[in-house]
Protein backbone atom coordinates (compact mmCIF):
# COMPACT_ATOMS: atom_id res chain seq x y z
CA UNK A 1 227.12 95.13 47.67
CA UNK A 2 225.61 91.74 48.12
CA UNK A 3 225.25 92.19 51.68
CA UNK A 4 223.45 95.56 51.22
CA UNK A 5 221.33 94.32 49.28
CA UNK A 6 219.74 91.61 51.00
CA UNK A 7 219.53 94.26 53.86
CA UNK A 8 217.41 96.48 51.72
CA UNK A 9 214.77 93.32 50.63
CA UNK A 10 215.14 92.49 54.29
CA UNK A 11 213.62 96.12 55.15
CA UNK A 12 211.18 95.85 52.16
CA UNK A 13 210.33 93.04 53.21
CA UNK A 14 209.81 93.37 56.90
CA UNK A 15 207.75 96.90 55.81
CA UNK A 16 205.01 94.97 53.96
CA UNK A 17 204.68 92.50 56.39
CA UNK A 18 204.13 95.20 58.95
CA UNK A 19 202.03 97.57 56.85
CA UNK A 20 198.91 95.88 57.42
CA UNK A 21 199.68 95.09 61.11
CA UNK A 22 199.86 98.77 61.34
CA UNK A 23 196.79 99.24 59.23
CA UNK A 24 194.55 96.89 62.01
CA UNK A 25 195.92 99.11 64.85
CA UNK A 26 193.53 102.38 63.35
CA UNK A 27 189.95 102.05 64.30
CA UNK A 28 188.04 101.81 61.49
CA UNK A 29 185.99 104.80 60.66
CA UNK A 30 182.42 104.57 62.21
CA UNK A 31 179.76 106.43 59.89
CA UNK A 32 178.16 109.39 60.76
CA UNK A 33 175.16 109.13 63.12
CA UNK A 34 171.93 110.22 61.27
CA UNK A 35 169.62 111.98 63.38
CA UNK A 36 165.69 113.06 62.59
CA UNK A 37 163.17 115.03 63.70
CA UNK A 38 163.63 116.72 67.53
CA UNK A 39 166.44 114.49 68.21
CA UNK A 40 168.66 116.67 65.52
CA UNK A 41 167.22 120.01 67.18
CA UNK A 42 168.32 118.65 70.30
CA UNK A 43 172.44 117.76 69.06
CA UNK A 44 172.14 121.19 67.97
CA UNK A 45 171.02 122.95 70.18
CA UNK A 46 173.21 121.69 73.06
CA UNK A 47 176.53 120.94 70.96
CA UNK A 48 176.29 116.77 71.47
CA UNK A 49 179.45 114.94 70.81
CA UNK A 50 179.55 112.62 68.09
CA UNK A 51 179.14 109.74 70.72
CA UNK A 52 176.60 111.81 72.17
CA UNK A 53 174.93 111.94 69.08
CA UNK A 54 175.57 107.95 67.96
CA UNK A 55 173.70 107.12 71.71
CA UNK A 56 171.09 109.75 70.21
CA UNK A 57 170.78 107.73 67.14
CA UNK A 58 170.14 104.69 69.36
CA UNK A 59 167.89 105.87 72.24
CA UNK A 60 165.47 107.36 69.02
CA UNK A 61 165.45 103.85 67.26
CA UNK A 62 164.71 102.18 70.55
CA UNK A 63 162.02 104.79 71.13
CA UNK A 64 160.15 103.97 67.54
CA UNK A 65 160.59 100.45 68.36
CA UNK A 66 159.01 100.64 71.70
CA UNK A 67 156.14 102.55 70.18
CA UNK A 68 155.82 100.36 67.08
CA UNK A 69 155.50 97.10 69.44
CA UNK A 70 153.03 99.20 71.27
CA UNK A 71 151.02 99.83 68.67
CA UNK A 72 151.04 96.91 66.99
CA UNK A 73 149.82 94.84 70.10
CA UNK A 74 147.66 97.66 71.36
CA UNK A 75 146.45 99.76 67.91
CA UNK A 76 143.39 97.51 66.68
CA UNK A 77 141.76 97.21 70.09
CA UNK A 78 141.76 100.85 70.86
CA UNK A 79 140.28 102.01 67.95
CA UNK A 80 137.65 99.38 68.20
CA UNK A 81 136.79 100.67 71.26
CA UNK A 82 136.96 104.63 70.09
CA UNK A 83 134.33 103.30 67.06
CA UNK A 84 131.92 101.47 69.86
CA UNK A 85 131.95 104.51 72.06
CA UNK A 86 129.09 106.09 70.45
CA UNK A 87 126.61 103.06 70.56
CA UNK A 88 128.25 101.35 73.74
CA UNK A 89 125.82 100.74 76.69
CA UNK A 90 128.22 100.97 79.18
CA UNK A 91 130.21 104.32 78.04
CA UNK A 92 132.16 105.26 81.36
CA UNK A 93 133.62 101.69 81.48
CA UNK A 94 134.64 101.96 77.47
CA UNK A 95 135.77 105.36 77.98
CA UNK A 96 137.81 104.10 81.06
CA UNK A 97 139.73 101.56 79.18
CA UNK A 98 140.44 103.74 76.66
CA UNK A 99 142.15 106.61 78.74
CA UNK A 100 144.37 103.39 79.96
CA UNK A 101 145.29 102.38 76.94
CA UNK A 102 146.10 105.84 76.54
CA UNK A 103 148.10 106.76 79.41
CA UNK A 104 149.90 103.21 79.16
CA UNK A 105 151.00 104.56 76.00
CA UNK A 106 152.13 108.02 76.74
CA UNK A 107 153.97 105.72 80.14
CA UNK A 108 156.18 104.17 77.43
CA UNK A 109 157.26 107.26 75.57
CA UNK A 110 157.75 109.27 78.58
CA UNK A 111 160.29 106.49 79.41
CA UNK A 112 161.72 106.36 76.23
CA UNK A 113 162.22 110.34 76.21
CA UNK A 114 164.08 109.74 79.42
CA UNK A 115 166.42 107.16 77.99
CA UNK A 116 166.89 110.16 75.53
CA UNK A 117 167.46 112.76 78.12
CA UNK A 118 169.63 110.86 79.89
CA UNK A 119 172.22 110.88 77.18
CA UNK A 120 172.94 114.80 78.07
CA UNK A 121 174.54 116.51 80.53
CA UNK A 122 172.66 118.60 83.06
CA UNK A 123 173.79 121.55 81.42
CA UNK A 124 172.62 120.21 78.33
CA UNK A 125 169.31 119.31 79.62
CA UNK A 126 168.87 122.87 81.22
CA UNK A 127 169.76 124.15 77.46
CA UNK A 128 167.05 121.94 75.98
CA UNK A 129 164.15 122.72 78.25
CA UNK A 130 164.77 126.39 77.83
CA UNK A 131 165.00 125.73 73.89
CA UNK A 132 162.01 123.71 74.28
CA UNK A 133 159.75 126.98 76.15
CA UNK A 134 160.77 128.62 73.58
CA UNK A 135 159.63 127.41 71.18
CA UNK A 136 156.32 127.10 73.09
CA UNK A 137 156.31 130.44 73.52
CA UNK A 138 156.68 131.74 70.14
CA UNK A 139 154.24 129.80 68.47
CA UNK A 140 151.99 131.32 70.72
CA UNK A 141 153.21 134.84 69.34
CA UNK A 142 153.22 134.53 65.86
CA UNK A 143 153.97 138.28 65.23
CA UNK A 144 157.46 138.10 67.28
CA UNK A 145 159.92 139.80 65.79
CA UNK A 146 163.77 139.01 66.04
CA UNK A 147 164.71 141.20 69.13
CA UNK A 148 161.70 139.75 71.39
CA UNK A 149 162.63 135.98 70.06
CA UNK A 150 166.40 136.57 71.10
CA UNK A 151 165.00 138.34 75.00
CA UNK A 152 162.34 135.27 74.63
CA UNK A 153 165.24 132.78 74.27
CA UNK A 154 167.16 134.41 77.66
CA UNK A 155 164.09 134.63 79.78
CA UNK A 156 163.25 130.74 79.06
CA UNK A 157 166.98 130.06 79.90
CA UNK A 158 166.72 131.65 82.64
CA UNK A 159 163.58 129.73 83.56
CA UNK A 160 165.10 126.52 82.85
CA UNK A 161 167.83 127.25 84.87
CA UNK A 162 165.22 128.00 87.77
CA UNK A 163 163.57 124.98 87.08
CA UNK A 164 166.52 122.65 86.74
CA UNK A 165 167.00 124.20 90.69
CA UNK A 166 164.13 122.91 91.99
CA UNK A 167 163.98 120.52 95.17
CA UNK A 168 161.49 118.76 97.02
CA UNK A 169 159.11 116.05 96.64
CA UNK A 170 157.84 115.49 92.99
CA UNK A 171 154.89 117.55 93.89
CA UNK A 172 156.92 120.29 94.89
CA UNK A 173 158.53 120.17 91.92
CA UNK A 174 155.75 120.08 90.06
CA UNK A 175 154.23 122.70 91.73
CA UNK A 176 157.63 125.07 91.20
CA UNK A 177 157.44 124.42 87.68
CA UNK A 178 153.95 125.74 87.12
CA UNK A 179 154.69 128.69 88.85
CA UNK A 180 157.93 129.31 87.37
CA UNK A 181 155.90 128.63 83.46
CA UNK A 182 153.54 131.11 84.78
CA UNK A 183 155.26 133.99 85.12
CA UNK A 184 157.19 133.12 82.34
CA UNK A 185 154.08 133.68 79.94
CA UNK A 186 153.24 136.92 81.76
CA UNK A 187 156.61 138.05 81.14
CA UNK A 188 156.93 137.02 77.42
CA UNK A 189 153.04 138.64 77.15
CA UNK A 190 154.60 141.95 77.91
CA UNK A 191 157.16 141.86 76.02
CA UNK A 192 155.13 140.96 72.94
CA UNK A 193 152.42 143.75 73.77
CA UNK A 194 153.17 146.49 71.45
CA UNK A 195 153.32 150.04 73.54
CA UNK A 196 150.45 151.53 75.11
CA UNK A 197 148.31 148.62 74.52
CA UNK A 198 146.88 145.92 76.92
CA UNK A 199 149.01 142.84 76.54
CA UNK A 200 147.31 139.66 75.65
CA UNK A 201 147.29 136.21 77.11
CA UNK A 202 150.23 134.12 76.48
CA UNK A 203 148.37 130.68 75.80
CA UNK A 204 150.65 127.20 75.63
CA UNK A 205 150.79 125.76 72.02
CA UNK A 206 148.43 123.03 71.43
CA UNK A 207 150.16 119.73 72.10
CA UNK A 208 150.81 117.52 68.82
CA UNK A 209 148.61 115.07 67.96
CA UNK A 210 150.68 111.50 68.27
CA UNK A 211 152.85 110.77 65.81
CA UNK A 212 155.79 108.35 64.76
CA UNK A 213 157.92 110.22 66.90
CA UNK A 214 156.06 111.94 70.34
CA UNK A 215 157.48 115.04 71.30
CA UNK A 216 160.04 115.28 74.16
């Protein structure tokens, strides 16, 4: 009986020692990425993985960074130059420096929105561009109703798709794309039209003014 027992404090023993040995081989749980603004549309909208979604998380914080850094070095001197405009003597060369201040802004977040990009598949990207036309497209059609926003949705899939199949130099591909946009508003302008009546034009949406976080 003796001899049992010391087997049984042995186990006991040996069980608590190993318990949190055990414990260190599970990976801790990681919390939940939190995602904001087009980002979330975008893990929606193309099913991300949750490490999809935690690179998300990153690539966005990077992005606001970037912009913030930007800003901060670049914010005071535009404006003064936006405020001289008016009463400047020399208004092409004021004007000039501030559509480079500009673009060398927009040149960051287009490389940020990359970085973002870059995180999904290219089916995943295809699915986002043609979410992204969408969405384009019906704010240009504010009457849509639910049957012309679901055909809307498969003809900018489709033109996604045509898009994403592009090759050729960048101007080519530029050049495709416009094309392929343009018939896509002529088609989505007919199928808006109501019957018997001359369809209207199928203008772009205004783009968004800058923000915290540009558009993608």
């Amino acid at each position: 009986m003796k001899h049992c027992a010391s087997l049984s404090c042995a186990a006991v023993l040996l069980f608590l020692v190993g318990a949190p040995l055990l414990a260190q081989d599970e990976p801790a749980g990681q919390p939940e990425p939190v995602l904001k603004g087009e980002c979330a549309a975008m893990a929606q909208e193309c099913q991300a993985t949750k490490e999809q979604c935690v690179q998300l998380a990153e690539k966005t914080d990077a992005k606001e960074a970037a912009l913030k850094a930007w800003d901060d070095a670049n914010r005071a001197r535009l404006q003064q130059l936006k405020d001289s405009l008016a009463a400047a003597e020399d208004k092409e060369a004021v004007e000039a420096e501030i559509k480079a201040l500009e673009a060398a802004r927009a040149e960051v977040e287009k490389k940020a929105d990359a970085d973002i990009l870059a995180v999904l598949t290219p089916d995943q990207q295809t699915t986002w561009q043609g979410y992204k036309m969408c969405q384009e497209m019906m704010a240009a059609c504010p009457g849509i109703n639910a049957d012309q926003a679901a055909k809307c949705r498969q003809m900018c899939n489709e033109a996604a798709r045509k898009m994403c199949a592009l090759v050729g130099t960048p101007e080519e591909v530029e050049k495709g794309k416009a094309e392929i946009k343009a018939q896509l508003q002529k088609d989505v302008k007919q199928l808006v039209a109501p019957a018997g009546e001359e369809p209207k034009a199928v203008e772009p949406a205004p783009e968004p003014q800058a923000a915290s976080e540009p558009q993608m």
